[in-house]
Protein backbone atom coordinates (compact mmCIF):
# COMPACT_ATOMS: atom_id res chain seq x y z
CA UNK A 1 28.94 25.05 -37.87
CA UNK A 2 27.03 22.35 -38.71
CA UNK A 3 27.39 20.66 -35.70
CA UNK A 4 24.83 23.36 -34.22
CA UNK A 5 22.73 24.13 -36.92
CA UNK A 6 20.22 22.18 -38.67
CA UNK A 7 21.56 21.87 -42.42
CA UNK A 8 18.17 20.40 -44.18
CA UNK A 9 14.87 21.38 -42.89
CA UNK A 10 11.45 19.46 -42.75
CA UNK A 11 13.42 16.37 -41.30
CA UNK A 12 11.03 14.01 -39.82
CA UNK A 13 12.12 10.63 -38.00
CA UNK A 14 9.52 8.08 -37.70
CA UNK A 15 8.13 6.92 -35.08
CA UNK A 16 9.50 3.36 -35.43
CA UNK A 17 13.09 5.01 -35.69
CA UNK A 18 13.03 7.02 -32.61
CA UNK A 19 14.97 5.23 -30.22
CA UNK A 20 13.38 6.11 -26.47
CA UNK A 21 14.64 4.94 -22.97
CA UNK A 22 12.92 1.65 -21.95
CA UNK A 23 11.00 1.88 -19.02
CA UNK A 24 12.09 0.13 -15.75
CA UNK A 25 15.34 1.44 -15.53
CA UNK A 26 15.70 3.53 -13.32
CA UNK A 27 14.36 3.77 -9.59
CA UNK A 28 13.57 7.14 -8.23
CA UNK A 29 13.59 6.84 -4.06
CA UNK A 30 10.51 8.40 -2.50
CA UNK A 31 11.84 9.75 0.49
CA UNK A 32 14.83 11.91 -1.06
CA UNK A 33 14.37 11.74 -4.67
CA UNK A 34 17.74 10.34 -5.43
CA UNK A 35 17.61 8.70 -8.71
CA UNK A 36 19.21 5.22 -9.11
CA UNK A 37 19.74 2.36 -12.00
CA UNK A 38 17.28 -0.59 -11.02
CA UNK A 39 20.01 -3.03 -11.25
CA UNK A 40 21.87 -1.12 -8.47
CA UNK A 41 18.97 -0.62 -6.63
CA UNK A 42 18.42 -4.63 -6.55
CA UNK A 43 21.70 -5.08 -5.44
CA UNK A 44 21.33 -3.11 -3.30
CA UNK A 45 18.31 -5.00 -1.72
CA UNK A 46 15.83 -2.27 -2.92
CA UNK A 47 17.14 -0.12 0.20
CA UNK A 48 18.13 3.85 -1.41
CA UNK A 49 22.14 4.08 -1.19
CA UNK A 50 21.50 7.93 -0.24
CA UNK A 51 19.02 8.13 2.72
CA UNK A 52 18.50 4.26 3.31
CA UNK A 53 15.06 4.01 2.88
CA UNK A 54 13.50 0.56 2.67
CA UNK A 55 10.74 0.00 -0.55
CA UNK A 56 8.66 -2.25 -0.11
CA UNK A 57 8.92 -5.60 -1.64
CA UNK A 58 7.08 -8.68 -2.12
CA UNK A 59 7.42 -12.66 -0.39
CA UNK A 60 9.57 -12.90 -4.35
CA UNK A 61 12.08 -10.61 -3.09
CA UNK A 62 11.71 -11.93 0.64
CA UNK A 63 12.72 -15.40 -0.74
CA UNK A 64 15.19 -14.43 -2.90
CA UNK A 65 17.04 -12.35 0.12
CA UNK A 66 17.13 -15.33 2.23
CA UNK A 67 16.94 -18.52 0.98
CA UNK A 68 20.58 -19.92 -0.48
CA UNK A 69 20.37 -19.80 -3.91
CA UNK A 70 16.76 -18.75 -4.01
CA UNK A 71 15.96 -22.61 -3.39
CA UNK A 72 13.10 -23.37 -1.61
CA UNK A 73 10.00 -25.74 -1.45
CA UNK A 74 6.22 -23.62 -1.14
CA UNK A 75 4.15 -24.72 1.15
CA UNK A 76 0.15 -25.19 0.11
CA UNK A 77 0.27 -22.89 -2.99
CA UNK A 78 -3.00 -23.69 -4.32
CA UNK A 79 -5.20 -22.49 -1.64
CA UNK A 80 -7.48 -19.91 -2.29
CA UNK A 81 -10.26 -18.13 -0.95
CA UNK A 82 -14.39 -18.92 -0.82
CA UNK A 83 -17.39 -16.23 -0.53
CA UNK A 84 -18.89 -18.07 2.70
CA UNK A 85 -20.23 -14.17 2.84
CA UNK A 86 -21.47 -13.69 -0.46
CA UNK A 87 -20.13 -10.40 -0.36
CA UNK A 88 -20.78 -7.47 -2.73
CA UNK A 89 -19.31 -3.99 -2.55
CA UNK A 90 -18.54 -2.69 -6.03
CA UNK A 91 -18.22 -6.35 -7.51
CA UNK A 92 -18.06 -9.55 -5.93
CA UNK A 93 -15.91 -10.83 -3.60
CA UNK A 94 -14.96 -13.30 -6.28
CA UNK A 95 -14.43 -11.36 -9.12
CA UNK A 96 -12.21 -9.17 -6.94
CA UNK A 97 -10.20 -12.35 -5.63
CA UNK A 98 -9.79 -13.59 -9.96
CA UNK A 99 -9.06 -10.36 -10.75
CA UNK A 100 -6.27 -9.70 -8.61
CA UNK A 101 -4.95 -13.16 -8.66
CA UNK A 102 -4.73 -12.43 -12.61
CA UNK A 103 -2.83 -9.21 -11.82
CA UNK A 104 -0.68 -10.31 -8.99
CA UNK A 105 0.25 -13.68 -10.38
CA UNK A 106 -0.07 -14.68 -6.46
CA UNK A 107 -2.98 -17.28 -4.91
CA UNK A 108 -3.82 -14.67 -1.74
CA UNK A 109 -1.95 -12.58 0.49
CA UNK A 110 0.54 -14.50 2.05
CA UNK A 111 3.27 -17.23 0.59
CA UNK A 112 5.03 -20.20 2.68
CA UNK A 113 8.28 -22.40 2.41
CA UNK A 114 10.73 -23.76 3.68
CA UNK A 115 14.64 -24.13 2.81
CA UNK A 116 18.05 -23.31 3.90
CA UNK A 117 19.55 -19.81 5.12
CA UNK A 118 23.25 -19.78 5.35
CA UNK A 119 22.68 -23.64 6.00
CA UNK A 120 20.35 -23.07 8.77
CA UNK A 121 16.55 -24.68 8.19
CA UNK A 122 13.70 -22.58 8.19
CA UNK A 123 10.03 -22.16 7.65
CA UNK A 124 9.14 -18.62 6.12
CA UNK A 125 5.13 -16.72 6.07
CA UNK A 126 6.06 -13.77 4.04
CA UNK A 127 3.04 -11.60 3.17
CA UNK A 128 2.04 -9.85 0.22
CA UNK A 129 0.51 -5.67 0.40
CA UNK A 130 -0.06 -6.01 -3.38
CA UNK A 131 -3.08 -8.91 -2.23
CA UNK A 132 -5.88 -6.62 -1.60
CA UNK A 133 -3.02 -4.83 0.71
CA UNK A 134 -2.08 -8.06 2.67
CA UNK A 135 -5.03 -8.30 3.89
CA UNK A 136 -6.20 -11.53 6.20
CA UNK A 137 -8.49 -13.57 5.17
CA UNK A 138 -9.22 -17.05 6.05
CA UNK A 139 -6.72 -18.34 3.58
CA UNK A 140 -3.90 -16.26 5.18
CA UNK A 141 -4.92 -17.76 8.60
CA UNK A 142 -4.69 -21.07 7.38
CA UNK A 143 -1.99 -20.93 4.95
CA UNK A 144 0.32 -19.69 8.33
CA UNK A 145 -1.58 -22.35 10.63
CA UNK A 146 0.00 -24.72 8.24
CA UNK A 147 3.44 -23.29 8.36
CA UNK A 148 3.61 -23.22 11.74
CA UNK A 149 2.83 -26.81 12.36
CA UNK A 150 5.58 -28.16 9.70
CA UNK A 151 7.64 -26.07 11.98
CA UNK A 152 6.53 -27.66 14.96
CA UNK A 153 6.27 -31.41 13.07
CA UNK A 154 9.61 -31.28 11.76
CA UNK A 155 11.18 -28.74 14.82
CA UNK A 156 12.15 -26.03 12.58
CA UNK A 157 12.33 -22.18 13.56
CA UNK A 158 9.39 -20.17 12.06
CA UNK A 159 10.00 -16.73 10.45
CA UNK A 160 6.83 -14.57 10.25
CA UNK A 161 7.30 -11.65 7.47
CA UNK A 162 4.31 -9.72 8.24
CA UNK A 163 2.90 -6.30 5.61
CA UNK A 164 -0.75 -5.69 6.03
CA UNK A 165 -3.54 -3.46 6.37
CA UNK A 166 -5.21 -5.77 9.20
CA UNK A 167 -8.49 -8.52 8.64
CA UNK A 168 -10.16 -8.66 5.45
CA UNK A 169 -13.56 -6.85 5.11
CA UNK A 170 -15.03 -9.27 3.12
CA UNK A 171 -15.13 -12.17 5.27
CA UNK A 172 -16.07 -10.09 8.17
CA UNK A 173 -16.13 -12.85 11.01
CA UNK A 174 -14.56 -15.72 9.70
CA UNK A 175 -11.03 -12.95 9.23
CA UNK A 176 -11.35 -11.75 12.90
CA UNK A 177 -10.96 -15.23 14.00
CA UNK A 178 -7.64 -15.95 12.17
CA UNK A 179 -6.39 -14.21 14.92
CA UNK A 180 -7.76 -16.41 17.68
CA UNK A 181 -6.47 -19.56 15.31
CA UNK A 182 -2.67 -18.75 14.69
CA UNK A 183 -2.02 -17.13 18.15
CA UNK A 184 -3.00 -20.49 19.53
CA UNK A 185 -0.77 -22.06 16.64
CA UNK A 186 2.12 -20.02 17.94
CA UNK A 187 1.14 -21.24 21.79
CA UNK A 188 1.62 -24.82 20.55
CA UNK A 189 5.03 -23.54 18.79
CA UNK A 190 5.75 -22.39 21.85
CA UNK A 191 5.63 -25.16 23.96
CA UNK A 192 7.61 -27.04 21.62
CA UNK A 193 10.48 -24.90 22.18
CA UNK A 194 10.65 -24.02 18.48
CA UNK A 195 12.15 -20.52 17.89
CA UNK A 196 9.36 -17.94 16.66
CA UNK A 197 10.51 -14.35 15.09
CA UNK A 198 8.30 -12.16 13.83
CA UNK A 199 9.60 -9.26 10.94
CA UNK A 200 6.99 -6.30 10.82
CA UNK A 201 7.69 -4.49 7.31
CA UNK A 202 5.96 -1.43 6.07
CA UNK A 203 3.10 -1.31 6.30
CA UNK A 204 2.00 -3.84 9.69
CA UNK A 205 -1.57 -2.49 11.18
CA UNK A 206 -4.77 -3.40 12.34
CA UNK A 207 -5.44 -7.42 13.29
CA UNK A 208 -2.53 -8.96 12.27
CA UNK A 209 -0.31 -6.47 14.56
CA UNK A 210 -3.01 -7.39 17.20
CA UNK A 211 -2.22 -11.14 16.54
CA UNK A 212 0.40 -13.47 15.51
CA UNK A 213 2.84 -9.93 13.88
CA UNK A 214 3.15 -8.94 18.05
CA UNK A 215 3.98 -12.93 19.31
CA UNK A 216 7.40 -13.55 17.82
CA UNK A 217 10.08 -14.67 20.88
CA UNK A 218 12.02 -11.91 18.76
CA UNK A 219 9.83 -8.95 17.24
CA UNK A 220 11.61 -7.09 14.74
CA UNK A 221 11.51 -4.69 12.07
CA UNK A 222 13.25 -3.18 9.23
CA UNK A 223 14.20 0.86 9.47
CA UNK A 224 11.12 3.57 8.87
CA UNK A 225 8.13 0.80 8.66
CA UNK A 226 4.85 1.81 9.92
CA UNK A 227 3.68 0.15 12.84
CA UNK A 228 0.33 0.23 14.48
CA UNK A 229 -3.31 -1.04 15.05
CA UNK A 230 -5.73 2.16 14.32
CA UNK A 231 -4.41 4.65 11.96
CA UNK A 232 -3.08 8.26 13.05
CA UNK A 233 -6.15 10.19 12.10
CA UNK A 234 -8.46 7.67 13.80
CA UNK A 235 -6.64 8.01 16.86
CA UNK A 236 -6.18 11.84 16.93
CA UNK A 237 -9.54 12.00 16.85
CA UNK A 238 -10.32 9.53 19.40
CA UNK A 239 -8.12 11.37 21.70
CA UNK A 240 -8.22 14.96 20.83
CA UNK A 241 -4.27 15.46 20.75
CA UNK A 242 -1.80 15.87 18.17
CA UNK A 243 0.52 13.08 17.94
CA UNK A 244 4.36 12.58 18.61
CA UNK A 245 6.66 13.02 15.86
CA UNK A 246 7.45 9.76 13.97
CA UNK A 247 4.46 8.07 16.09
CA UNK A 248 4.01 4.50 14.60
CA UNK A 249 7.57 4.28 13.17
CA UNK A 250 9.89 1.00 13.85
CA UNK A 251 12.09 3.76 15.73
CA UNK A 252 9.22 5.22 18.12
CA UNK A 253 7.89 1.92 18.63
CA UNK A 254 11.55 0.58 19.49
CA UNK A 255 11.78 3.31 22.41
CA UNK A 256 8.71 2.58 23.75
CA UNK A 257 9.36 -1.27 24.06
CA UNK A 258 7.20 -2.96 21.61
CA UNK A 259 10.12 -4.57 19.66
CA UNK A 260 13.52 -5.98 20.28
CA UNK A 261 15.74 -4.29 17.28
CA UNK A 262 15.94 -2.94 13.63
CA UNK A 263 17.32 -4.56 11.23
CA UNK A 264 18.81 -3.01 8.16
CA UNK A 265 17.77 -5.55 5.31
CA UNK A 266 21.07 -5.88 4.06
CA UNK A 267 22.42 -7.64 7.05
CA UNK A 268 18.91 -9.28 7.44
CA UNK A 269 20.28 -12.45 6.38
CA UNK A 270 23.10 -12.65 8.57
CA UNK A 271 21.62 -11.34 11.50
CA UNK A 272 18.81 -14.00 11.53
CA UNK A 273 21.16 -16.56 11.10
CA UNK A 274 22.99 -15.34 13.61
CA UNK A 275 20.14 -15.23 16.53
CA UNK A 276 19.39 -19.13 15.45
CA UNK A 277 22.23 -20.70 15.49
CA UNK A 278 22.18 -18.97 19.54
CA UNK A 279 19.15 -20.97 19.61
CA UNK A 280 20.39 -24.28 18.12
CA UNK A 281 19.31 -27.13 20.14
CA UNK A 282 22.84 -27.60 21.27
CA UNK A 283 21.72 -25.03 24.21
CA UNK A 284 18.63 -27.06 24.58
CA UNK A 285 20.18 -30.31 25.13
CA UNK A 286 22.85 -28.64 27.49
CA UNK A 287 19.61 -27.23 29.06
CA UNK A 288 17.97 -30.48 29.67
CA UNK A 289 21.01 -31.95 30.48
CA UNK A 290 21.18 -29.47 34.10
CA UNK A 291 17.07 -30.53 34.33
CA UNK A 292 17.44 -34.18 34.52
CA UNK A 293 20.86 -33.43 36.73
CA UNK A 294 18.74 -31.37 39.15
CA UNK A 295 15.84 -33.60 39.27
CA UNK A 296 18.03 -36.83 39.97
CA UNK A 297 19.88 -34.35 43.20
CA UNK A 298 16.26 -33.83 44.21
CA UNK A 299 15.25 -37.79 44.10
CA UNK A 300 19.03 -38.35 45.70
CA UNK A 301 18.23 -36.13 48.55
């Protein structure tokens, strides 16, 4: 039959005719292989719909996920990073910052705004691995500095999206003390009574987990992310022992107390909006309501 059998021989298609399978289509998960159409996996906010495993996105996605109707306003987009340094490994610290800026479409490693979620208002830091792998510089100090005082300004709960390899190399110093300048942000934050939660994504290491990532009145974290300050091999050989299985996981780190829960990023939404509105200032007022109560018994007495 013809239907199985090549009637005419030396038939060549060319190469503009073949028809081939666009790229992007399909999204293979890394952890079990299951193979799934991109549009699902979207939908499916980029979590696998066999084994659940979380990819990693970007602040795009982060936005996208939480802000109603993807509206938002970005805080300081333009700033961008000096050489105070001068600093030269294979190229320049400023060819490396243009180049990836050209690649990444993105300013530096972190993005901030501020909109509605489910009606609720909120101020969002969400960083970015793809950024020399979220790394923090002086810009990311400042750029969340600045995000958490419009939060305290205009008394607006702060949501800290944290994915990073720790401080950037090539600003030595002036990276370290980003730490020292947004933990004291989030002390101010603090005694403003402003709600503070802090999301630790895959990966959250080295300074930033040592810093504002470990602060949050809520820590949290979504399902498998690695969590830590020194890397595994580092600290097997520091201490001479083979690690726990699943050491540096959301889930080991969960037992052993360093965060609150795990949240699956499709209820991520909800479940923030949830543990705000707890903390709407209704509670506060009713809270300073029994203050000024008790401290007018005390005067009475």
């Amino acid at each position: 039959m013809s239907w199985f059998k090549r009637v005419e021989k030396g038939i060549i298609t060319p190469t503009e005719g073949k028809k081939e399978t666009p790229e992007g289509l399909w999204y293979k998960c890394p952890s079990c292989k299951t193979v799934t159409n991109t549009a699902e996996h979207r939908k499916n906010m980029y979590t696998c719909p066999s084994c659940n495993h979380h990819d990693r996105i970007d602040s795009a996605e982060y936005f996208e996920i939480l802000f109603d109707d993807n509206k938002f306003e970005e805080l300081d987009p333009n700033l961008t990073s000096a050489d105070p340094l001068e600093f030269v490994d294979t190229q320049a610290y400023p060819s490396r910052i243009a180049l990836t800026q050209r690649k990444t479409h993105l300013k530096d490693a972190v993005r901030s705004a501020h909109g509605k979620m489910n009606g609720v208002d909120l101020v969002v830091s969400c960083m970015d691995f793809k950024f020399i792998g979220g790394s923090m510089g002086s810009v990311v100090g400042e750029k969340i500095a600045r995000a958490i005082d419009y939060a305290r300004t205009h008394k607006i709960p702060f949501l800290m999206i944290s994915k990073s390899g720790g401080a950037r190399m090539m600003e030595a110093g002036f990276s370290l003390m980003q730490m020292a300048k947004t933990s004291a942000k989030l002390a101010l934050l603090a005694n403003a009574k402003i709600p503070y939660i802090s999301l630790l994504t895959d990966p959250t290491t080295g300074g930033v987990t040592a810093s504002y990532a470990m602060l949050g009145d809520f820590n949290i974290s979504e399902p498998g992310a690695l969590i830590g300050f020194a890397g595994p091999r580092v600290i097997k050989e520091t201490i001479g022992k083979d690690l726990p299985k699943g050491f540096q996981s959301a889930e080991f780190v969960l037992e052993h107390g360093f965060l609150d829960f795990i949240v699956d990023r499709k209820q991520l939404k909800q479940q923030l909006t949830d543990l705000l509105t707890m903390l709407q200032p209704e509670g506060t007022a009713e809270m300073a309501a029994i203050e000024t109560v008790a401290k007018s018994t005390k005067k009475v007495k």
